[in-house]
N, C-alpha and C. Protein backbone atom coordinates (compact mmCIF):
# COMPACT_ATOMS: atom_id res chain seq x y z
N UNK A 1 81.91 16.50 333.09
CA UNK A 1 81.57 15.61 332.00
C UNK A 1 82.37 16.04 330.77
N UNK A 2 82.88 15.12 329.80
CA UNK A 2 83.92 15.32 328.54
C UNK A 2 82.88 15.47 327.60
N UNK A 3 82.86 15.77 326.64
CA UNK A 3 82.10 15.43 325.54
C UNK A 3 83.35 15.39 324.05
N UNK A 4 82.86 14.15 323.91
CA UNK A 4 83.59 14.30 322.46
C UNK A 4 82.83 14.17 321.41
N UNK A 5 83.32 15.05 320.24
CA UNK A 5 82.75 15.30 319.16
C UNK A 5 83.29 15.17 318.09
N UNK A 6 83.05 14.89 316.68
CA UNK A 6 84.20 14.65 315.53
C UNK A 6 83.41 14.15 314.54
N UNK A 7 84.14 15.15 313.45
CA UNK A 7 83.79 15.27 311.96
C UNK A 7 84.45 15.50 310.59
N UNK A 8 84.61 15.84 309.58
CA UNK A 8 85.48 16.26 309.05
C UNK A 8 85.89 17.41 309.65
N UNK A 9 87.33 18.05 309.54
CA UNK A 9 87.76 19.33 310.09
C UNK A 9 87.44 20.35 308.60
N UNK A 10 87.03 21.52 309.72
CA UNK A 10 86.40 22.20 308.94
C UNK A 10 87.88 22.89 308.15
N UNK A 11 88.10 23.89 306.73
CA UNK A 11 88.89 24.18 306.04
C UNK A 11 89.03 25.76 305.95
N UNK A 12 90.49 26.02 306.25
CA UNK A 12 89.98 27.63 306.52
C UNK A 12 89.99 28.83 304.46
N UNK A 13 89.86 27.97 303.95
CA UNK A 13 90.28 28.22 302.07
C UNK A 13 89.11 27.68 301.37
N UNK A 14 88.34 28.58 300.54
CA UNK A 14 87.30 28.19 300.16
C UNK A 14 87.24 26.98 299.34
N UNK A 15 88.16 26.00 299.06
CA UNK A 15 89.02 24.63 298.62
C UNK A 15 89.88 24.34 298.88
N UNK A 16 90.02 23.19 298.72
CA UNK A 16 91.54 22.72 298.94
C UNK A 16 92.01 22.31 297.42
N UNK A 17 92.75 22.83 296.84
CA UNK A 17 93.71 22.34 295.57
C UNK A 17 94.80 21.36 295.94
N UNK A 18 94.57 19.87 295.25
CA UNK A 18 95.36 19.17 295.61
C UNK A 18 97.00 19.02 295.27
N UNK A 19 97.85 18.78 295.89
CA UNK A 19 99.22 18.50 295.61
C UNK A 19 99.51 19.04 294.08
N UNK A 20 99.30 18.46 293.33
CA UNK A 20 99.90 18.25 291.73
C UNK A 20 99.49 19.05 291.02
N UNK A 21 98.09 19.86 291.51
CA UNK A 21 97.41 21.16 290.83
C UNK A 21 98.12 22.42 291.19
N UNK A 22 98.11 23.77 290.99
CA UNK A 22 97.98 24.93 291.25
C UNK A 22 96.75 25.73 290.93
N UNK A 23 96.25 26.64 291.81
CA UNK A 23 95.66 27.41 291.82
C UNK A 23 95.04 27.77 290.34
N UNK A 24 95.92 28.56 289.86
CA UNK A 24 95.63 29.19 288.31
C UNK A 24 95.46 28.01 287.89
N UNK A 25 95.53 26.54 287.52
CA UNK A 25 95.32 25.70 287.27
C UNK A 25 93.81 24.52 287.23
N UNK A 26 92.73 25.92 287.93
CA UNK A 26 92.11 25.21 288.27
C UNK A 26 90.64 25.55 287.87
N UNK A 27 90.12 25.01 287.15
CA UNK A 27 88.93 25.04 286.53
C UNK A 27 87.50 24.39 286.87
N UNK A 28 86.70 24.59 286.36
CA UNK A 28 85.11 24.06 286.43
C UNK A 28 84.93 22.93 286.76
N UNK A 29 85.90 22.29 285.67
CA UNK A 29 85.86 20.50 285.99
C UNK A 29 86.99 19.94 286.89
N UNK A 30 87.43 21.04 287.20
CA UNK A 30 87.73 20.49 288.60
C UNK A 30 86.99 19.68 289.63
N UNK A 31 85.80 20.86 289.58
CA UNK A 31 84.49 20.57 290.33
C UNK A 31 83.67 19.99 289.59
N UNK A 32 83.74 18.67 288.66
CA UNK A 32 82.82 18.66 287.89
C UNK A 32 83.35 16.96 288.02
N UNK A 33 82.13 16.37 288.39
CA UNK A 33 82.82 14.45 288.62
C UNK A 33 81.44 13.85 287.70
N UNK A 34 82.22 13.01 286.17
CA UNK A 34 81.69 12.68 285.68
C UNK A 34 81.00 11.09 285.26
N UNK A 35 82.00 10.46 286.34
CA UNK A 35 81.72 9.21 286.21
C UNK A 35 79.94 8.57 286.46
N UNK A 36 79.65 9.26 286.47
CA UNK A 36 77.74 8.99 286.83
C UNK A 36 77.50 8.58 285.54
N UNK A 37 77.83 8.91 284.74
CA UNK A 37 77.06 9.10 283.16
C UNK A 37 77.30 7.50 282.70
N UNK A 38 78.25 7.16 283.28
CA UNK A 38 78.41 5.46 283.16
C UNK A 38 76.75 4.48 283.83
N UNK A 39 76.44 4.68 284.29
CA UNK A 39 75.53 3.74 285.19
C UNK A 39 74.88 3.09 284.02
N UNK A 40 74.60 1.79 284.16
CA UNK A 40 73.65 1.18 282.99
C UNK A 40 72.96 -0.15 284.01
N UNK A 41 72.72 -1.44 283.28
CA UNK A 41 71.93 -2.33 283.95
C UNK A 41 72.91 -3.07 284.30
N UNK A 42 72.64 -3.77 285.72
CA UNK A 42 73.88 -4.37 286.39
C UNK A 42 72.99 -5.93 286.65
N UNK A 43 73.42 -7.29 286.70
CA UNK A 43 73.09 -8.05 287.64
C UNK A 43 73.24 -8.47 288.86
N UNK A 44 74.51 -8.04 289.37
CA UNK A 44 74.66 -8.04 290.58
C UNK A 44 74.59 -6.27 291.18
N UNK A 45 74.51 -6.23 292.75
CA UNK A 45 74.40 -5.36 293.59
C UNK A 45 76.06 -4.52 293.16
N UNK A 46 75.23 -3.13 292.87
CA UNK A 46 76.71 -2.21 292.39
C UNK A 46 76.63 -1.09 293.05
N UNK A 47 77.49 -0.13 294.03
CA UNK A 47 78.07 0.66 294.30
C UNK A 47 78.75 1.89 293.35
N UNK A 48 78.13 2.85 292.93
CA UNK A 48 79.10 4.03 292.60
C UNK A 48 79.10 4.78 293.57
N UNK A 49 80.46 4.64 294.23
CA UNK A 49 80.71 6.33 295.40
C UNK A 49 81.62 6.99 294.68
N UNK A 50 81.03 8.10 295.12
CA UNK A 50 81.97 9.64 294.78
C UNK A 50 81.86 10.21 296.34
N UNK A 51 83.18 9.56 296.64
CA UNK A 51 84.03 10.42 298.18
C UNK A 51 85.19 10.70 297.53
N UNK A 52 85.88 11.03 298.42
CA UNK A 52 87.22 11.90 298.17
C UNK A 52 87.81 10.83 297.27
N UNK A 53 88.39 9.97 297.48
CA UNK A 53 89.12 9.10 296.90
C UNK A 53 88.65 8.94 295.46
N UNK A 54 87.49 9.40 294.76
CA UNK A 54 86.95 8.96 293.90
C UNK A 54 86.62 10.33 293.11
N UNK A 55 86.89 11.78 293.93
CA UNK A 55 86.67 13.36 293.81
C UNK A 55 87.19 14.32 294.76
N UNK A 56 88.46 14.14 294.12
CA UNK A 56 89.14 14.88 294.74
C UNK A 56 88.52 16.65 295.41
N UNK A 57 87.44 17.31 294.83
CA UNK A 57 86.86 17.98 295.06
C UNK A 57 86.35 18.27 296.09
N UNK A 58 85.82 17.02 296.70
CA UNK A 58 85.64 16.96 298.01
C UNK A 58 85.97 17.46 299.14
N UNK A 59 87.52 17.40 298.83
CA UNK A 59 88.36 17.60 300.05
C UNK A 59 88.50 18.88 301.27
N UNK A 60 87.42 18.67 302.48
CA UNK A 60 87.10 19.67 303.30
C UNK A 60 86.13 20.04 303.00
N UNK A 61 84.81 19.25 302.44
CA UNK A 61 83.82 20.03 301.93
C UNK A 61 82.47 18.88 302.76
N UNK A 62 82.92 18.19 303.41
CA UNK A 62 82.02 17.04 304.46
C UNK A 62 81.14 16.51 303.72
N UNK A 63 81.17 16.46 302.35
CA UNK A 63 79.80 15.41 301.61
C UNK A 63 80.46 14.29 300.55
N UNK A 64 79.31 13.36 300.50
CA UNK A 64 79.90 12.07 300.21
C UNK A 64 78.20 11.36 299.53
N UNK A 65 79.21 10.77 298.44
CA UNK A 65 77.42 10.34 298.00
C UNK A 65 77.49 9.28 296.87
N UNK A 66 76.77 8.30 297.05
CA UNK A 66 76.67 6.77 296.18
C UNK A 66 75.53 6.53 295.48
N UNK A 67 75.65 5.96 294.32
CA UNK A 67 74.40 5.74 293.58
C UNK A 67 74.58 4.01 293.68
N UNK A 68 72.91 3.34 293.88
CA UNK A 68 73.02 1.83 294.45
C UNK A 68 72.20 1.74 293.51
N UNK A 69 72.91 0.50 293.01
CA UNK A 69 72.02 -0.49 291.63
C UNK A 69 71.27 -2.06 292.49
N UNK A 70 70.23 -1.99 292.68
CA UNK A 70 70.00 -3.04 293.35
C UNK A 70 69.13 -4.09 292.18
N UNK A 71 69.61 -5.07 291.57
CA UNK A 71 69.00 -5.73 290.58
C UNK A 71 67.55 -6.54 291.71
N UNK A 72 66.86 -7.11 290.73
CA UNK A 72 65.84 -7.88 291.89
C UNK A 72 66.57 -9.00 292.72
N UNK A 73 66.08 -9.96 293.86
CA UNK A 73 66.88 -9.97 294.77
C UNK A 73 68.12 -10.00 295.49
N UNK A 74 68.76 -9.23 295.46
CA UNK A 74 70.22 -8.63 295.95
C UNK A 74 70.06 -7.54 297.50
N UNK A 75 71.55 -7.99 297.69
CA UNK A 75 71.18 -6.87 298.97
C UNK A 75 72.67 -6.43 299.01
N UNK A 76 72.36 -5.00 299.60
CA UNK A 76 73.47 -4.29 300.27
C UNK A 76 73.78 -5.01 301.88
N UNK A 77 74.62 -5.91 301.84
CA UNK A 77 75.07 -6.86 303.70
C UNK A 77 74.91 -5.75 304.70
N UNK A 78 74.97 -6.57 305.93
CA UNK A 78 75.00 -5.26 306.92
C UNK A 78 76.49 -4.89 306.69
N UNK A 79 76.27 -3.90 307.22
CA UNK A 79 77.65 -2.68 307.05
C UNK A 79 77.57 -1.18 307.94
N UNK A 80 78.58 -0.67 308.36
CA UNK A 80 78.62 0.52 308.77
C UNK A 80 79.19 1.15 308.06
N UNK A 81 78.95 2.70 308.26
CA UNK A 81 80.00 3.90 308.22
C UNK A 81 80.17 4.66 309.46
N UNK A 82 81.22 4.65 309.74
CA UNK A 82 82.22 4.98 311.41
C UNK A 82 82.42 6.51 311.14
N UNK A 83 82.42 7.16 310.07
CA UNK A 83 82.75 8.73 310.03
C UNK A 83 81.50 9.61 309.67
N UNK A 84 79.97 8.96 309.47
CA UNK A 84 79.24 9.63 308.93
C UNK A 84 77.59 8.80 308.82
N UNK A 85 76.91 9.66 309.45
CA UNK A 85 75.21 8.86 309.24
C UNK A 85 75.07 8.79 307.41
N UNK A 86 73.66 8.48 306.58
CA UNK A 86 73.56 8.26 305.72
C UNK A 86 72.33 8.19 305.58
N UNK A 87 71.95 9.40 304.32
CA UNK A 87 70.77 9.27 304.10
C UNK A 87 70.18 9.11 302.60
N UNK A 88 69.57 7.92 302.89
CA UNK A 88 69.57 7.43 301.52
C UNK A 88 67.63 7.44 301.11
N UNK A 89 67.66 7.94 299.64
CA UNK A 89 66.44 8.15 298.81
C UNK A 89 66.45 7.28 297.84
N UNK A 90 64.89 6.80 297.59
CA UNK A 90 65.39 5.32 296.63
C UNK A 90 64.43 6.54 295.73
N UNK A 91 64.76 6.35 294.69
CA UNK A 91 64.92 6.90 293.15
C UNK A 91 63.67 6.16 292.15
N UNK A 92 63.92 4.55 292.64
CA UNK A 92 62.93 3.34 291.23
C UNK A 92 62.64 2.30 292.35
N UNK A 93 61.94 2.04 292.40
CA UNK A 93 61.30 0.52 292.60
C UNK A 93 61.19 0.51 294.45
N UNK A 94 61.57 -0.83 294.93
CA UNK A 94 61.39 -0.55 296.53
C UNK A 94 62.10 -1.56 297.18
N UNK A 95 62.40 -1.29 298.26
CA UNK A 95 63.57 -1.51 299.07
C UNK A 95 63.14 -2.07 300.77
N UNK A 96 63.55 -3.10 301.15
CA UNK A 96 63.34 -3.10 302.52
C UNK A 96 65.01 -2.82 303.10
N UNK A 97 64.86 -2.24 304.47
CA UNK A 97 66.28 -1.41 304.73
C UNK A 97 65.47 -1.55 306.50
N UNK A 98 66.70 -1.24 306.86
CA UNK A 98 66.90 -1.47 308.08
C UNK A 98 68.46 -1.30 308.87
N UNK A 99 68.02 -1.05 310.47
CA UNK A 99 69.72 -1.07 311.30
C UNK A 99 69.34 -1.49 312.38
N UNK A 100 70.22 -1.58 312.88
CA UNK A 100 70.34 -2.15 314.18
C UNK A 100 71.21 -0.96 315.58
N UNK A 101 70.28 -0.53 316.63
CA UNK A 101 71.10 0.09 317.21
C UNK A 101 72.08 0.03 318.47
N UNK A 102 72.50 0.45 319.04
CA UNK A 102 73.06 -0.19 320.15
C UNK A 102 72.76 -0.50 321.09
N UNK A 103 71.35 -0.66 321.51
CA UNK A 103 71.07 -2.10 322.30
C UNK A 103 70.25 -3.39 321.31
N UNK A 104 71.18 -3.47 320.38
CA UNK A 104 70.27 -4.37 319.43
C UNK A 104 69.28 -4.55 318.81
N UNK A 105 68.20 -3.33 318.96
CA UNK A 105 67.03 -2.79 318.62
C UNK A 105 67.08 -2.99 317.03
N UNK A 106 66.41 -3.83 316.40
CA UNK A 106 66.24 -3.79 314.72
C UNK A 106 65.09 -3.12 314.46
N UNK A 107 65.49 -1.56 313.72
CA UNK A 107 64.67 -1.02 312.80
C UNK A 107 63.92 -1.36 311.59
N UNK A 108 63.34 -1.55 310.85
CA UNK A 108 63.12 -1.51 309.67
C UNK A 108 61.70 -1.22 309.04
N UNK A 109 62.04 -1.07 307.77
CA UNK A 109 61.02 -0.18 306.88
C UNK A 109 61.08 -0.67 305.36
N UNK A 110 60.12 -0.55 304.77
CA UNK A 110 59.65 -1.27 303.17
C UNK A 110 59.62 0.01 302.57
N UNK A 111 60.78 0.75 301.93
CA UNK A 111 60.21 2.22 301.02
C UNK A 111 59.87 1.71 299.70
N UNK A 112 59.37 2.70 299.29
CA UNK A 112 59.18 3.12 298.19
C UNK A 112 59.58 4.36 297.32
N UNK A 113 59.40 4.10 295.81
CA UNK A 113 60.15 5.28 294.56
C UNK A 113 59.47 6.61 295.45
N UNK A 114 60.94 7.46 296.00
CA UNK A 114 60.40 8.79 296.45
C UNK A 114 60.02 8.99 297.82
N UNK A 115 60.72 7.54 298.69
CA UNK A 115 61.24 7.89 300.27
C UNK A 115 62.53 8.28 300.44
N UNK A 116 62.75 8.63 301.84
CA UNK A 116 63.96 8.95 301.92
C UNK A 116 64.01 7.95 303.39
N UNK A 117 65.46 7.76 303.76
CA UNK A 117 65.80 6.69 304.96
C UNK A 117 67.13 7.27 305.30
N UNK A 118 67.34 7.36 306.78
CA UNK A 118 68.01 7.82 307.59
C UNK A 118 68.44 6.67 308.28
N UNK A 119 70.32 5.89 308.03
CA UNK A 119 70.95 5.46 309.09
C UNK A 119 71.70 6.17 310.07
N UNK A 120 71.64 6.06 311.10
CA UNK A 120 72.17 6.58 312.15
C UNK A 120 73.98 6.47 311.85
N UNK A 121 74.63 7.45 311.83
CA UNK A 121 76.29 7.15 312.11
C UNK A 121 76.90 5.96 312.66
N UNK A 122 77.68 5.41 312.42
CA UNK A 122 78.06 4.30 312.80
C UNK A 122 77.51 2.57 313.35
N UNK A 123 75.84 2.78 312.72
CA UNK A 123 75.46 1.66 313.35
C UNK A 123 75.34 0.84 312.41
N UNK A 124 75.09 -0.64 312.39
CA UNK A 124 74.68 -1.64 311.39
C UNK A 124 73.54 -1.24 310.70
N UNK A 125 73.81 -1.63 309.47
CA UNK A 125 72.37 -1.07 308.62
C UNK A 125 72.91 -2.18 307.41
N UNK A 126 71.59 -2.18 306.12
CA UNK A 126 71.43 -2.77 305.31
C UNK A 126 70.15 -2.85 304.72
N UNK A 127 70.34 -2.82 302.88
CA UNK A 127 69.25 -2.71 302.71
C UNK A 127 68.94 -4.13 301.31
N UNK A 128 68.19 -4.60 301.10
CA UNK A 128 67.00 -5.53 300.41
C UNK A 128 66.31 -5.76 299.38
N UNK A 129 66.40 -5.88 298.18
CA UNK A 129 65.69 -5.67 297.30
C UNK A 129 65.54 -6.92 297.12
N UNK A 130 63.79 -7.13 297.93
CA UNK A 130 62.94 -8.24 297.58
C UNK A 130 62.35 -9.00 296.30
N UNK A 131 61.77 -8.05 295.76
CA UNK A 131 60.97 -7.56 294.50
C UNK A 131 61.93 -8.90 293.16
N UNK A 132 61.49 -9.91 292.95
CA UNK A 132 62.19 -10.81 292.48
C UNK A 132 61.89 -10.77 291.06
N UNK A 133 61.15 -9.44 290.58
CA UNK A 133 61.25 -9.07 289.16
C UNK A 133 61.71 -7.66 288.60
N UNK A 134 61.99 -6.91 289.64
CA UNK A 134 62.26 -5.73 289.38
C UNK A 134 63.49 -4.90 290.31
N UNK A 135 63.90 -4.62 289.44
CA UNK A 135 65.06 -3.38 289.97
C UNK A 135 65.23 -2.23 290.81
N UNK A 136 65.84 -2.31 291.98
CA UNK A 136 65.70 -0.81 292.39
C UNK A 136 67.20 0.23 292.34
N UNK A 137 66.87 1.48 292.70
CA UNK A 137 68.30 2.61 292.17
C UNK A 137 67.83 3.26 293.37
N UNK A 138 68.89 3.72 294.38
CA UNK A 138 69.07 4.57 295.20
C UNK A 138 70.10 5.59 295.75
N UNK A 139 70.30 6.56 296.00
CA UNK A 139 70.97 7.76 295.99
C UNK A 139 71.10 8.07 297.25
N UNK A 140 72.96 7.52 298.05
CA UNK A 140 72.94 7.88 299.43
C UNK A 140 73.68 9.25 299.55
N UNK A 141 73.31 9.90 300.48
CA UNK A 141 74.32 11.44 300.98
C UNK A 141 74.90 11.18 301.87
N UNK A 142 76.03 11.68 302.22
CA UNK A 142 76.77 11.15 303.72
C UNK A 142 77.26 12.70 303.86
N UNK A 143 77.42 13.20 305.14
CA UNK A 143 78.02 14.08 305.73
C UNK A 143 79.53 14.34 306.15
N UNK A 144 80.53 13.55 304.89
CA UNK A 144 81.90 13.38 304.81
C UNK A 144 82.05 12.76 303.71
N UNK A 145 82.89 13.30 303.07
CA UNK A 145 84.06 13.07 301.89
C UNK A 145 84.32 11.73 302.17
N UNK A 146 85.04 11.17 303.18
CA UNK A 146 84.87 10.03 303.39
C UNK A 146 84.34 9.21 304.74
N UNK A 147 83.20 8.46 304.41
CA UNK A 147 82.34 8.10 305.40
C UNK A 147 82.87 6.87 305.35
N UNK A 148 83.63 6.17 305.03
CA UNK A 148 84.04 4.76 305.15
C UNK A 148 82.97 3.82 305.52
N UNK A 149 83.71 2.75 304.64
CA UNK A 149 82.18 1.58 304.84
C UNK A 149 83.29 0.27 305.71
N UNK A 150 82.41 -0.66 305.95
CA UNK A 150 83.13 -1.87 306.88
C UNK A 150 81.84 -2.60 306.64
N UNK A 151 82.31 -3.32 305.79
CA UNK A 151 80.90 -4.98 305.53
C UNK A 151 81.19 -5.81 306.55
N UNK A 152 80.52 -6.00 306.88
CA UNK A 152 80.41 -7.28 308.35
C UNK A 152 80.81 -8.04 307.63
N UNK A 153 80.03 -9.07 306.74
CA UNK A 153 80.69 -10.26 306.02
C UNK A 153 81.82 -10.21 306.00
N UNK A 154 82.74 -9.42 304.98
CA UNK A 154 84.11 -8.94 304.42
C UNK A 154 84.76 -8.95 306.06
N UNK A 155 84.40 -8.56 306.71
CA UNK A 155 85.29 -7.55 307.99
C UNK A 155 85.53 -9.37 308.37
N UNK A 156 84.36 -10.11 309.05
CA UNK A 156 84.79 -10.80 309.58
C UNK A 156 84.66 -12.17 309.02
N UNK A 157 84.63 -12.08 308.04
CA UNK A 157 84.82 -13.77 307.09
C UNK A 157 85.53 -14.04 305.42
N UNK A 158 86.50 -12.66 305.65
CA UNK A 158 87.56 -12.36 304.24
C UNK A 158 88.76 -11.68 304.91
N UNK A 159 88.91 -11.76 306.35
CA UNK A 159 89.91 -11.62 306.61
C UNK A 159 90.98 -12.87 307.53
N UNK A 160 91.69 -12.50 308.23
CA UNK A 160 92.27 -13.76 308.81
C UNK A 160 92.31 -13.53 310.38
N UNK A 161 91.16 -13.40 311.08
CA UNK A 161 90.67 -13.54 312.13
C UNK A 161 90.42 -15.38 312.16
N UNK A 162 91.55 -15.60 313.41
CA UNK A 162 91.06 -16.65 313.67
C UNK A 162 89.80 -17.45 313.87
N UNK A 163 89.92 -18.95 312.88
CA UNK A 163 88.59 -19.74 312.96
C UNK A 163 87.81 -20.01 314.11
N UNK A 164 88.95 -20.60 315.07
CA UNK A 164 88.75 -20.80 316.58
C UNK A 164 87.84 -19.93 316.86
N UNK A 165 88.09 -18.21 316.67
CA UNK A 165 87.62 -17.07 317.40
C UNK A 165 86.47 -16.68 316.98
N UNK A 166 86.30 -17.04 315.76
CA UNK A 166 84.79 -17.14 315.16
C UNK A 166 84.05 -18.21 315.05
N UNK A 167 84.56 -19.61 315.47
CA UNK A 167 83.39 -20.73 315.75
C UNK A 167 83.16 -20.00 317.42
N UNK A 168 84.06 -19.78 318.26
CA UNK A 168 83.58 -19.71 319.53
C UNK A 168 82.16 -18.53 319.70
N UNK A 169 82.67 -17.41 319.00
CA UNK A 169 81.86 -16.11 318.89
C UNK A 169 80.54 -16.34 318.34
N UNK A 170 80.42 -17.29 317.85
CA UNK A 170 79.26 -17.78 317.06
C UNK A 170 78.43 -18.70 317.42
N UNK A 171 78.87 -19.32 318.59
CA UNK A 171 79.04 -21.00 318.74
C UNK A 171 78.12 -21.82 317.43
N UNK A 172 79.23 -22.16 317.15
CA UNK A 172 78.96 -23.01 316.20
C UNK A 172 80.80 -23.68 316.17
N UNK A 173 80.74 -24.37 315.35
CA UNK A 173 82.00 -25.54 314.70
C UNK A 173 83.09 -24.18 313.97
N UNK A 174 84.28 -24.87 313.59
CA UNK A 174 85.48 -24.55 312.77
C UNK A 174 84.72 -25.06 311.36
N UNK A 175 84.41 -26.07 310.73
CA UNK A 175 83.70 -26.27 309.86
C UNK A 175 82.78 -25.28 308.88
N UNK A 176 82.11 -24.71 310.17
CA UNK A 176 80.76 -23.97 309.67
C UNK A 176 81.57 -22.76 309.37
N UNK A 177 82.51 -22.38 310.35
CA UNK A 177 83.14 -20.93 309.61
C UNK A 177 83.70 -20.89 308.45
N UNK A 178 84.46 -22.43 307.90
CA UNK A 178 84.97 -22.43 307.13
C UNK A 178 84.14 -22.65 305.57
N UNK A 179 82.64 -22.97 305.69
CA UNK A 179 81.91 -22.78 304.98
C UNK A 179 81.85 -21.51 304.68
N UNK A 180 81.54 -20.80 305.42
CA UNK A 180 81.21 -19.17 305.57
C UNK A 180 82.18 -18.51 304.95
N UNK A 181 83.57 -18.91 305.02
CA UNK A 181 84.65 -17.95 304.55
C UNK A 181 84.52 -18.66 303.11
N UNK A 182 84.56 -19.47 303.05
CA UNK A 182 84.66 -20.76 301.51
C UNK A 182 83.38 -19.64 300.52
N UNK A 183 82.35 -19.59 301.24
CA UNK A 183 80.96 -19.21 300.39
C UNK A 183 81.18 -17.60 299.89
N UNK A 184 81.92 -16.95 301.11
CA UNK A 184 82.08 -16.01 300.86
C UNK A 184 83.20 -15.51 299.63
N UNK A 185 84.06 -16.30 299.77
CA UNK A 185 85.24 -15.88 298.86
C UNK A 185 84.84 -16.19 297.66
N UNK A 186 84.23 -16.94 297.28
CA UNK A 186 83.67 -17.42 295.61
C UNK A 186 82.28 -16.76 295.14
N UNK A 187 82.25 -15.41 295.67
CA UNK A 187 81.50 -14.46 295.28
C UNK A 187 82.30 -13.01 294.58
N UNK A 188 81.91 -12.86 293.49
CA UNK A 188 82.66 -11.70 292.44
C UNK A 188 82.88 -10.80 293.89
């Protein structure tokens, strides 16, 4: 039997200093990512990640982590991350969340300020903010610098995957997809 396994690779240097830095060059705020201090009130559904691309600090250090502005009803779409499970703590208000696993099995759960929720690595997930007067804030951890995301919507109705291939996959019409891509694209 094979087993395969895979994660970030581990780093044999207690950091990695990137390209353009040196060593002696390298200070506190190196390690110090300040863009958080920005967060304020959003109306639509907002994303702050700090992965590598966003903290350089990261790099070889396997953690990854997003702060979610969920105004009242908005949602995070289904979506995966392919490099990393995700465990997310809602912070204010409450959230319905949920995934889907691979035999199609839909999870889900209604938290509340001061749960925590566990998606599995790579499976469909998404989460809900019902609550059509109030706001929720949640705080995900991922186990990689970069856990990469893939929105279902985006993946398969903002790219140029044939119509044909998605009325058939769907059964439904060329029409209806083209609603779908139409509805989708005239969203910020």
């Amino acid at each position: 039997m094979q087993t395969t396994m895979a994660g970030d690779p581990d780093i044999l240097t207690d950091f990695i200093v990137p390209p353009n830095l040196s060593l002696p060059n390298i200070t506190g705020s190196f390690f110090t990512y300040t863009a958080l201090r920005s967060l304020a009130g959003t109306t639509t559904f907002k994303v702050t990640k700090v992965g590598l691309a966003e903290f350089p600090a990261l790099d070889g250090q396997s953690v990854g982590y997003a702060v979610l502005q969920y105004p009242p009803m908005t949602t995070n779409p289904p979506h995966v991350h392919p490099r990393s499970a995700e465990l997310l703590f809602l912070f204010d208000g409450s959230l319905e969340v949920g995934f889907v696993d691979t035999t199609n099995k839909l999870y889900t759960q209604t938290l509340q300020a001061g749960d925590i929720f566990v998606f599995p690595k790579g499976l469909v997930h998404f989460q809900y903010n019902a609550d059509p007067q109030n706001s929720a804030i949640a705080v995900s951890a991922f186990g990689s610098a970069n856990a990469g995301t893939s929105s279902l919507p985006k993946a398969l109705f903002a790219t140029d995957i044939d119509d044909d291939v998605l009325a058939i996959s769907f059964k439904t019409d060329v029409a209806t997809i083209q609603k779908l891509k139409a509805g989708l694209a005239s969203k910020p």
